[in-house]
N, C-alpha and C. Protein backbone atom coordinates (compact mmCIF):
# COMPACT_ATOMS: atom_id res chain seq x y z
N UNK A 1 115.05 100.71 113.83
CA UNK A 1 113.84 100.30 113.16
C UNK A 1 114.15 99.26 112.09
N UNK A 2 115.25 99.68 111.35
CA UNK A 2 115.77 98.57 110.36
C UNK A 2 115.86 97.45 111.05
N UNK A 3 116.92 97.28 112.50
CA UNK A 3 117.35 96.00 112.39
C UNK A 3 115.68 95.19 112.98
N UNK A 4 114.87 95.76 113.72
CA UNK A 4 113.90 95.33 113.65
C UNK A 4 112.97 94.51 112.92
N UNK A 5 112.60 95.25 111.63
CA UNK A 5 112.33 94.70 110.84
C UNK A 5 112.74 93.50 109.90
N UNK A 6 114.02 93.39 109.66
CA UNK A 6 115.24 92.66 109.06
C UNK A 6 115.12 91.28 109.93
N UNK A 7 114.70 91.59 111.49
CA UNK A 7 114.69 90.56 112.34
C UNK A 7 113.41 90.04 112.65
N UNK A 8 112.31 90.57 112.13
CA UNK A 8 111.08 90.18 112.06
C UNK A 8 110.91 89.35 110.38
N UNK A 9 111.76 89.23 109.34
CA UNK A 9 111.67 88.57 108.65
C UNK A 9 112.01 87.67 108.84
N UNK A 10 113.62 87.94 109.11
CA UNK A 10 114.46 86.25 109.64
C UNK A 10 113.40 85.18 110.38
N UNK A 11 112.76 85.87 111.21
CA UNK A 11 111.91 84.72 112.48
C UNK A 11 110.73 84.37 111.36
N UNK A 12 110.35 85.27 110.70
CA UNK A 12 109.23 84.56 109.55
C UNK A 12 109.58 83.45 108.58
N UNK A 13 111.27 83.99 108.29
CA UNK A 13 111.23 82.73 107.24
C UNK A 13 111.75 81.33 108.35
N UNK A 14 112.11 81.27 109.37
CA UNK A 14 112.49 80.25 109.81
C UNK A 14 111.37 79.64 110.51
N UNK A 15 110.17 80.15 110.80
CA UNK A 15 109.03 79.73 111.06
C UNK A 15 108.68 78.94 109.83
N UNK A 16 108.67 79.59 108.63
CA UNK A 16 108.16 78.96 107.46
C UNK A 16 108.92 77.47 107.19
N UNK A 17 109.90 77.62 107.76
CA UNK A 17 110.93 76.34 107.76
C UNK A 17 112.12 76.23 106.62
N UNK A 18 112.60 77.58 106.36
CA UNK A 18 113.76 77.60 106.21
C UNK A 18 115.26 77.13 107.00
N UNK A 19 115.84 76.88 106.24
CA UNK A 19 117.08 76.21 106.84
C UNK A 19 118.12 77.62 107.27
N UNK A 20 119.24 77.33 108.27
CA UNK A 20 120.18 78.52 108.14
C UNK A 20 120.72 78.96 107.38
N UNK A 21 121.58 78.49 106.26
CA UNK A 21 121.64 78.55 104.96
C UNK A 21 121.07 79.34 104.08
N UNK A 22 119.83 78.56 104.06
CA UNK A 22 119.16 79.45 103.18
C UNK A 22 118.65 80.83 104.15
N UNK A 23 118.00 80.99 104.88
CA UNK A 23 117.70 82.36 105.78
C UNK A 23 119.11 83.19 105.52
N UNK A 24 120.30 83.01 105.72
CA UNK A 24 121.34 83.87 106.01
C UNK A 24 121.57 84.31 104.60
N UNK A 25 121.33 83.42 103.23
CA UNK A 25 121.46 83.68 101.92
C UNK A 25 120.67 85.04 101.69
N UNK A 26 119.51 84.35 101.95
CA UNK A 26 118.25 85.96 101.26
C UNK A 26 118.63 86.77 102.12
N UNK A 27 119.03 87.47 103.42
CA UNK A 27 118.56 88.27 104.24
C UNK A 27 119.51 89.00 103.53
N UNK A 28 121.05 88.30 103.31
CA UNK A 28 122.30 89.12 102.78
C UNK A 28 121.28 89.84 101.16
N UNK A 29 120.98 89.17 100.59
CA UNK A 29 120.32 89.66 99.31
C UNK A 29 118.97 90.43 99.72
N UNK A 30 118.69 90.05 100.60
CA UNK A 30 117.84 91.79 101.27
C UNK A 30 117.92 92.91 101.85
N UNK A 31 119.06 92.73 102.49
CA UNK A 31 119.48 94.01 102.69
C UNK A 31 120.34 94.41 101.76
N UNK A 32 121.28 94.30 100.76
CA UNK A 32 121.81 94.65 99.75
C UNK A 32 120.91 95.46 99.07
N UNK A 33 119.86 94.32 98.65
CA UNK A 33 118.89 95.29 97.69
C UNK A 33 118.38 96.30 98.79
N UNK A 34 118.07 96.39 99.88
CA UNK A 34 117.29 97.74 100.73
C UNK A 34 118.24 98.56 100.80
N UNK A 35 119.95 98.59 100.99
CA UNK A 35 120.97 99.93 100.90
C UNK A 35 120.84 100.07 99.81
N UNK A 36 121.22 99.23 98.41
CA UNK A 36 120.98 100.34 97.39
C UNK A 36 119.75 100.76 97.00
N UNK A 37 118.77 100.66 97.56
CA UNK A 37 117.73 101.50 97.47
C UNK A 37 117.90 102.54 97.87
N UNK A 38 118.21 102.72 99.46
CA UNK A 38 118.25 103.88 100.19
C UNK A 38 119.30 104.64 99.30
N UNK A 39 120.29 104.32 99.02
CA UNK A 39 121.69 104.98 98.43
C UNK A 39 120.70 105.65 96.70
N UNK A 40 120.14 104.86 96.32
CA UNK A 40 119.25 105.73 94.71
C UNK A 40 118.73 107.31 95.63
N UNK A 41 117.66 106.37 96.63
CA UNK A 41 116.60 107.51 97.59
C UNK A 41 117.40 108.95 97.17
N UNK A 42 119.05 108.21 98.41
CA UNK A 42 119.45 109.41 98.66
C UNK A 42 120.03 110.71 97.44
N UNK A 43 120.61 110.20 96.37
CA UNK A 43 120.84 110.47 95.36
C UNK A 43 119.59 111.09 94.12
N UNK A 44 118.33 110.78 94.89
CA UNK A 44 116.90 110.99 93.90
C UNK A 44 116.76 112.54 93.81
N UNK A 45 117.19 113.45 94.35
CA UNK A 45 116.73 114.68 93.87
C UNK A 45 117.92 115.53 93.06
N UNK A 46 118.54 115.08 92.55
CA UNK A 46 119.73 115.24 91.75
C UNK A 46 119.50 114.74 90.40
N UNK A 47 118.33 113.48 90.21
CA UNK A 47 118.09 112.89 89.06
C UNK A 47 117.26 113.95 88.15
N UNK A 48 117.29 113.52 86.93
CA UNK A 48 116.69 114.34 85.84
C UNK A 48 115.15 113.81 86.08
N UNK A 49 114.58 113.94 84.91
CA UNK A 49 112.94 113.40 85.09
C UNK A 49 113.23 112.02 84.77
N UNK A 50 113.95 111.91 83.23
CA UNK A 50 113.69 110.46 82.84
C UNK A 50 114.29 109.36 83.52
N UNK A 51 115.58 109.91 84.74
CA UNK A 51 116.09 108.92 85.68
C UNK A 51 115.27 108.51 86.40
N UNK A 52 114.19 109.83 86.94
CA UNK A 52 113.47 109.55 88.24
C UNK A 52 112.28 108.59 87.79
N UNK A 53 112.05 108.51 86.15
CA UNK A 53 110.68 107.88 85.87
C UNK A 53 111.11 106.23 86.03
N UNK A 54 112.55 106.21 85.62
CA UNK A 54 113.58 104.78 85.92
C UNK A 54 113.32 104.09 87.27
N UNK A 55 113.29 105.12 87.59
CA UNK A 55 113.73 104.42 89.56
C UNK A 55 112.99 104.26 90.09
N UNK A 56 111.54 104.95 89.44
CA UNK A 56 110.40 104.94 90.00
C UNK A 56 109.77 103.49 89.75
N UNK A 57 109.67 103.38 88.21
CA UNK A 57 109.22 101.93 87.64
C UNK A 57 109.99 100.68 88.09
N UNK A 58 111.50 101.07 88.58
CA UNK A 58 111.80 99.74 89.02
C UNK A 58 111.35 99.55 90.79
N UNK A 59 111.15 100.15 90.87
CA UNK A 59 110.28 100.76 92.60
C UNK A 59 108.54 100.45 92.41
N UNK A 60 108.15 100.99 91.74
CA UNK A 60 106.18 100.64 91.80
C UNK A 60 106.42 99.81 91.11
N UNK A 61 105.27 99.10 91.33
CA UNK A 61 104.64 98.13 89.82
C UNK A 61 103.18 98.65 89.37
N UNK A 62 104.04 99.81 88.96
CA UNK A 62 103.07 100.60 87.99
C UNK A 62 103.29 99.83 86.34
N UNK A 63 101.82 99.79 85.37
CA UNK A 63 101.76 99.72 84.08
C UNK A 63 102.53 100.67 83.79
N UNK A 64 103.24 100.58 82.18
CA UNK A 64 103.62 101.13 81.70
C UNK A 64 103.48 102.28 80.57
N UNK A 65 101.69 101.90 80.52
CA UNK A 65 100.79 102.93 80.32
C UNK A 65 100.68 103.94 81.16
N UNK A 66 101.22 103.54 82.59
CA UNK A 66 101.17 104.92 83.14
C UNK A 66 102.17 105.62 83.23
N UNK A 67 103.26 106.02 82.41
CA UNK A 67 103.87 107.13 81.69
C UNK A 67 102.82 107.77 80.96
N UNK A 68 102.25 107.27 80.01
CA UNK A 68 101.26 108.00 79.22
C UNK A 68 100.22 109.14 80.26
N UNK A 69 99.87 108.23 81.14
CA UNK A 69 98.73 108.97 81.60
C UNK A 69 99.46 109.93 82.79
N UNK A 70 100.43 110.41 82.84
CA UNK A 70 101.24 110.80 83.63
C UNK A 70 100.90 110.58 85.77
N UNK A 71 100.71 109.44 85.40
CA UNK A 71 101.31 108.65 86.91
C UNK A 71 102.29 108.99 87.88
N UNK A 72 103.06 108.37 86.70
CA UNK A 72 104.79 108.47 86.60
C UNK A 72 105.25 110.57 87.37
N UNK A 73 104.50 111.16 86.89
CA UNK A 73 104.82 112.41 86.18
C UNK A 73 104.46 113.05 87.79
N UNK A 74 103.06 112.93 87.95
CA UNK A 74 102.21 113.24 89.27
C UNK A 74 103.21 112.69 90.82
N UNK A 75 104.02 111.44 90.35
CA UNK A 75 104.10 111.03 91.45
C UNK A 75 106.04 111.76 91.78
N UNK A 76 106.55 112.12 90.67
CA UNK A 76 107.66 112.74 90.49
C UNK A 76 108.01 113.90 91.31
N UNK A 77 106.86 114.85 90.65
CA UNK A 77 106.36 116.19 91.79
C UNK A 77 106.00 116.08 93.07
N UNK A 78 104.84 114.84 93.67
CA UNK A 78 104.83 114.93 94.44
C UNK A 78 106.27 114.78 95.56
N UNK A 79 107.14 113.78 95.29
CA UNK A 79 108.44 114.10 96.02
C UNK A 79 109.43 114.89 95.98
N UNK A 80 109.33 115.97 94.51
CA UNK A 80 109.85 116.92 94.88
C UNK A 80 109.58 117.78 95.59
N UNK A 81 108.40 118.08 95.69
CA UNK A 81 107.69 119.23 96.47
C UNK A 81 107.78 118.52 97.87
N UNK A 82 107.62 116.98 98.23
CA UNK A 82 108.07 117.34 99.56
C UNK A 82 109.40 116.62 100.32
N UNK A 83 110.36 116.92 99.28
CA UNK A 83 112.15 117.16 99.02
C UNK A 83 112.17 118.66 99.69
N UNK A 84 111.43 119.65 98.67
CA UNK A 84 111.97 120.75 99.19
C UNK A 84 111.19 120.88 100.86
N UNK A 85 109.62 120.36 101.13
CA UNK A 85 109.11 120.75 102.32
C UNK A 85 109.86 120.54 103.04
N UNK A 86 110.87 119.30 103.15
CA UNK A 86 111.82 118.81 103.92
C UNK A 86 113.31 119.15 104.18
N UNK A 87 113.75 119.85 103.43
CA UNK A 87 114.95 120.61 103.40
C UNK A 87 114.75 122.23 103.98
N UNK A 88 113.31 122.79 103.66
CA UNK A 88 113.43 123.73 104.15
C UNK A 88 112.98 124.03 105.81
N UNK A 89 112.03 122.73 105.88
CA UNK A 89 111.82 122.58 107.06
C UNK A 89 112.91 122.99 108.29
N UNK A 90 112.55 124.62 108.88
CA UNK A 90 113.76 124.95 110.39
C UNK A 90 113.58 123.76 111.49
N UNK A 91 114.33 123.43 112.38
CA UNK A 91 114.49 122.71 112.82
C UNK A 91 113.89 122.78 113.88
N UNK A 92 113.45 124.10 114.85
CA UNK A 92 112.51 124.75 115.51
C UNK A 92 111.15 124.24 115.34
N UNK A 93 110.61 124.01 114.09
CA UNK A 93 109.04 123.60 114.01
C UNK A 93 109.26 121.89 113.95
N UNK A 94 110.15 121.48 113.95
CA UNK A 94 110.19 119.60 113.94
C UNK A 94 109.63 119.81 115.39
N UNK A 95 110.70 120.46 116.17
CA UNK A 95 110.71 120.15 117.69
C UNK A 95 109.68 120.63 118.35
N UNK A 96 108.92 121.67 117.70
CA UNK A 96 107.77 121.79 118.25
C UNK A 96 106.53 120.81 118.05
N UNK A 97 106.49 119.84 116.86
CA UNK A 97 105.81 119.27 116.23
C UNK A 97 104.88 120.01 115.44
N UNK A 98 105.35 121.11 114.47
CA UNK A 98 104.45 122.20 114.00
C UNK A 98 105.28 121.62 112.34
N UNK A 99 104.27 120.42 111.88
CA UNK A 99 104.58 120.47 110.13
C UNK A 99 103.46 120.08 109.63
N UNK A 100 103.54 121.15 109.27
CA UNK A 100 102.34 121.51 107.94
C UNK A 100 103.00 121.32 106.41
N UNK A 101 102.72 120.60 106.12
CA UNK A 101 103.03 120.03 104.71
C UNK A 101 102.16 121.32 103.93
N UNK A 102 102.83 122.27 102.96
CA UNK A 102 102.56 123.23 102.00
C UNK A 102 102.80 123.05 100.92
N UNK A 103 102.33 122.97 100.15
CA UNK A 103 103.48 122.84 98.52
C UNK A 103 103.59 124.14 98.20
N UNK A 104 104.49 124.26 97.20
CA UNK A 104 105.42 125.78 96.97
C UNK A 104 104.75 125.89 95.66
């Protein structure tokens, strides 16, 4: 699915009329930035709150009023709660296609 996508940009920017050069420049600086994303992802339920409010803001472009109004806070829980739906998830109900998203 990745390289898919990765390869549906390339053909966009060279449509746009990028040179090879430049196409082979950004793609390297796009996928860099998309593994260490995935590599934070994977590392995200190990973070404290105020890491996760970090990773979050450099991830949304949420205001920064919305710490205050707890945004930030709402959207924290929601991936923990379905961190754990997903870890506890038996492997029996994937294959049946039986997921019911519950929160705990």
């Amino acid at each position: 699915m990745f390289d898919l996508i990765f390869k549906k940009i390339e053909i966009n920017m060279r449509e746009i009329g990028h040179g090879d050069v430049s196409v082979n420049k950004n793609m390297k600086f796009l996928v860099k930035i998309f593994y260490n994303l995935l590599l934070d992802c994977e590392n995200y339920h190990k973070k404290d709150e105020n890491s996760k409010i970090n990773f979050l803001s450099k991830i949304l472009t949420l205001d920064k009023n919305d710490i205050k109004n707890n945004k930030y806070i709402n959207i924290i829980r929601y991936f923990d709660k379905y961190h754990a739906f997903c870890v506890d998830l038996p492997l029996d109900n994937v294959l049946k296609g039986d997921l019911n998203f519950n929160y705990k």
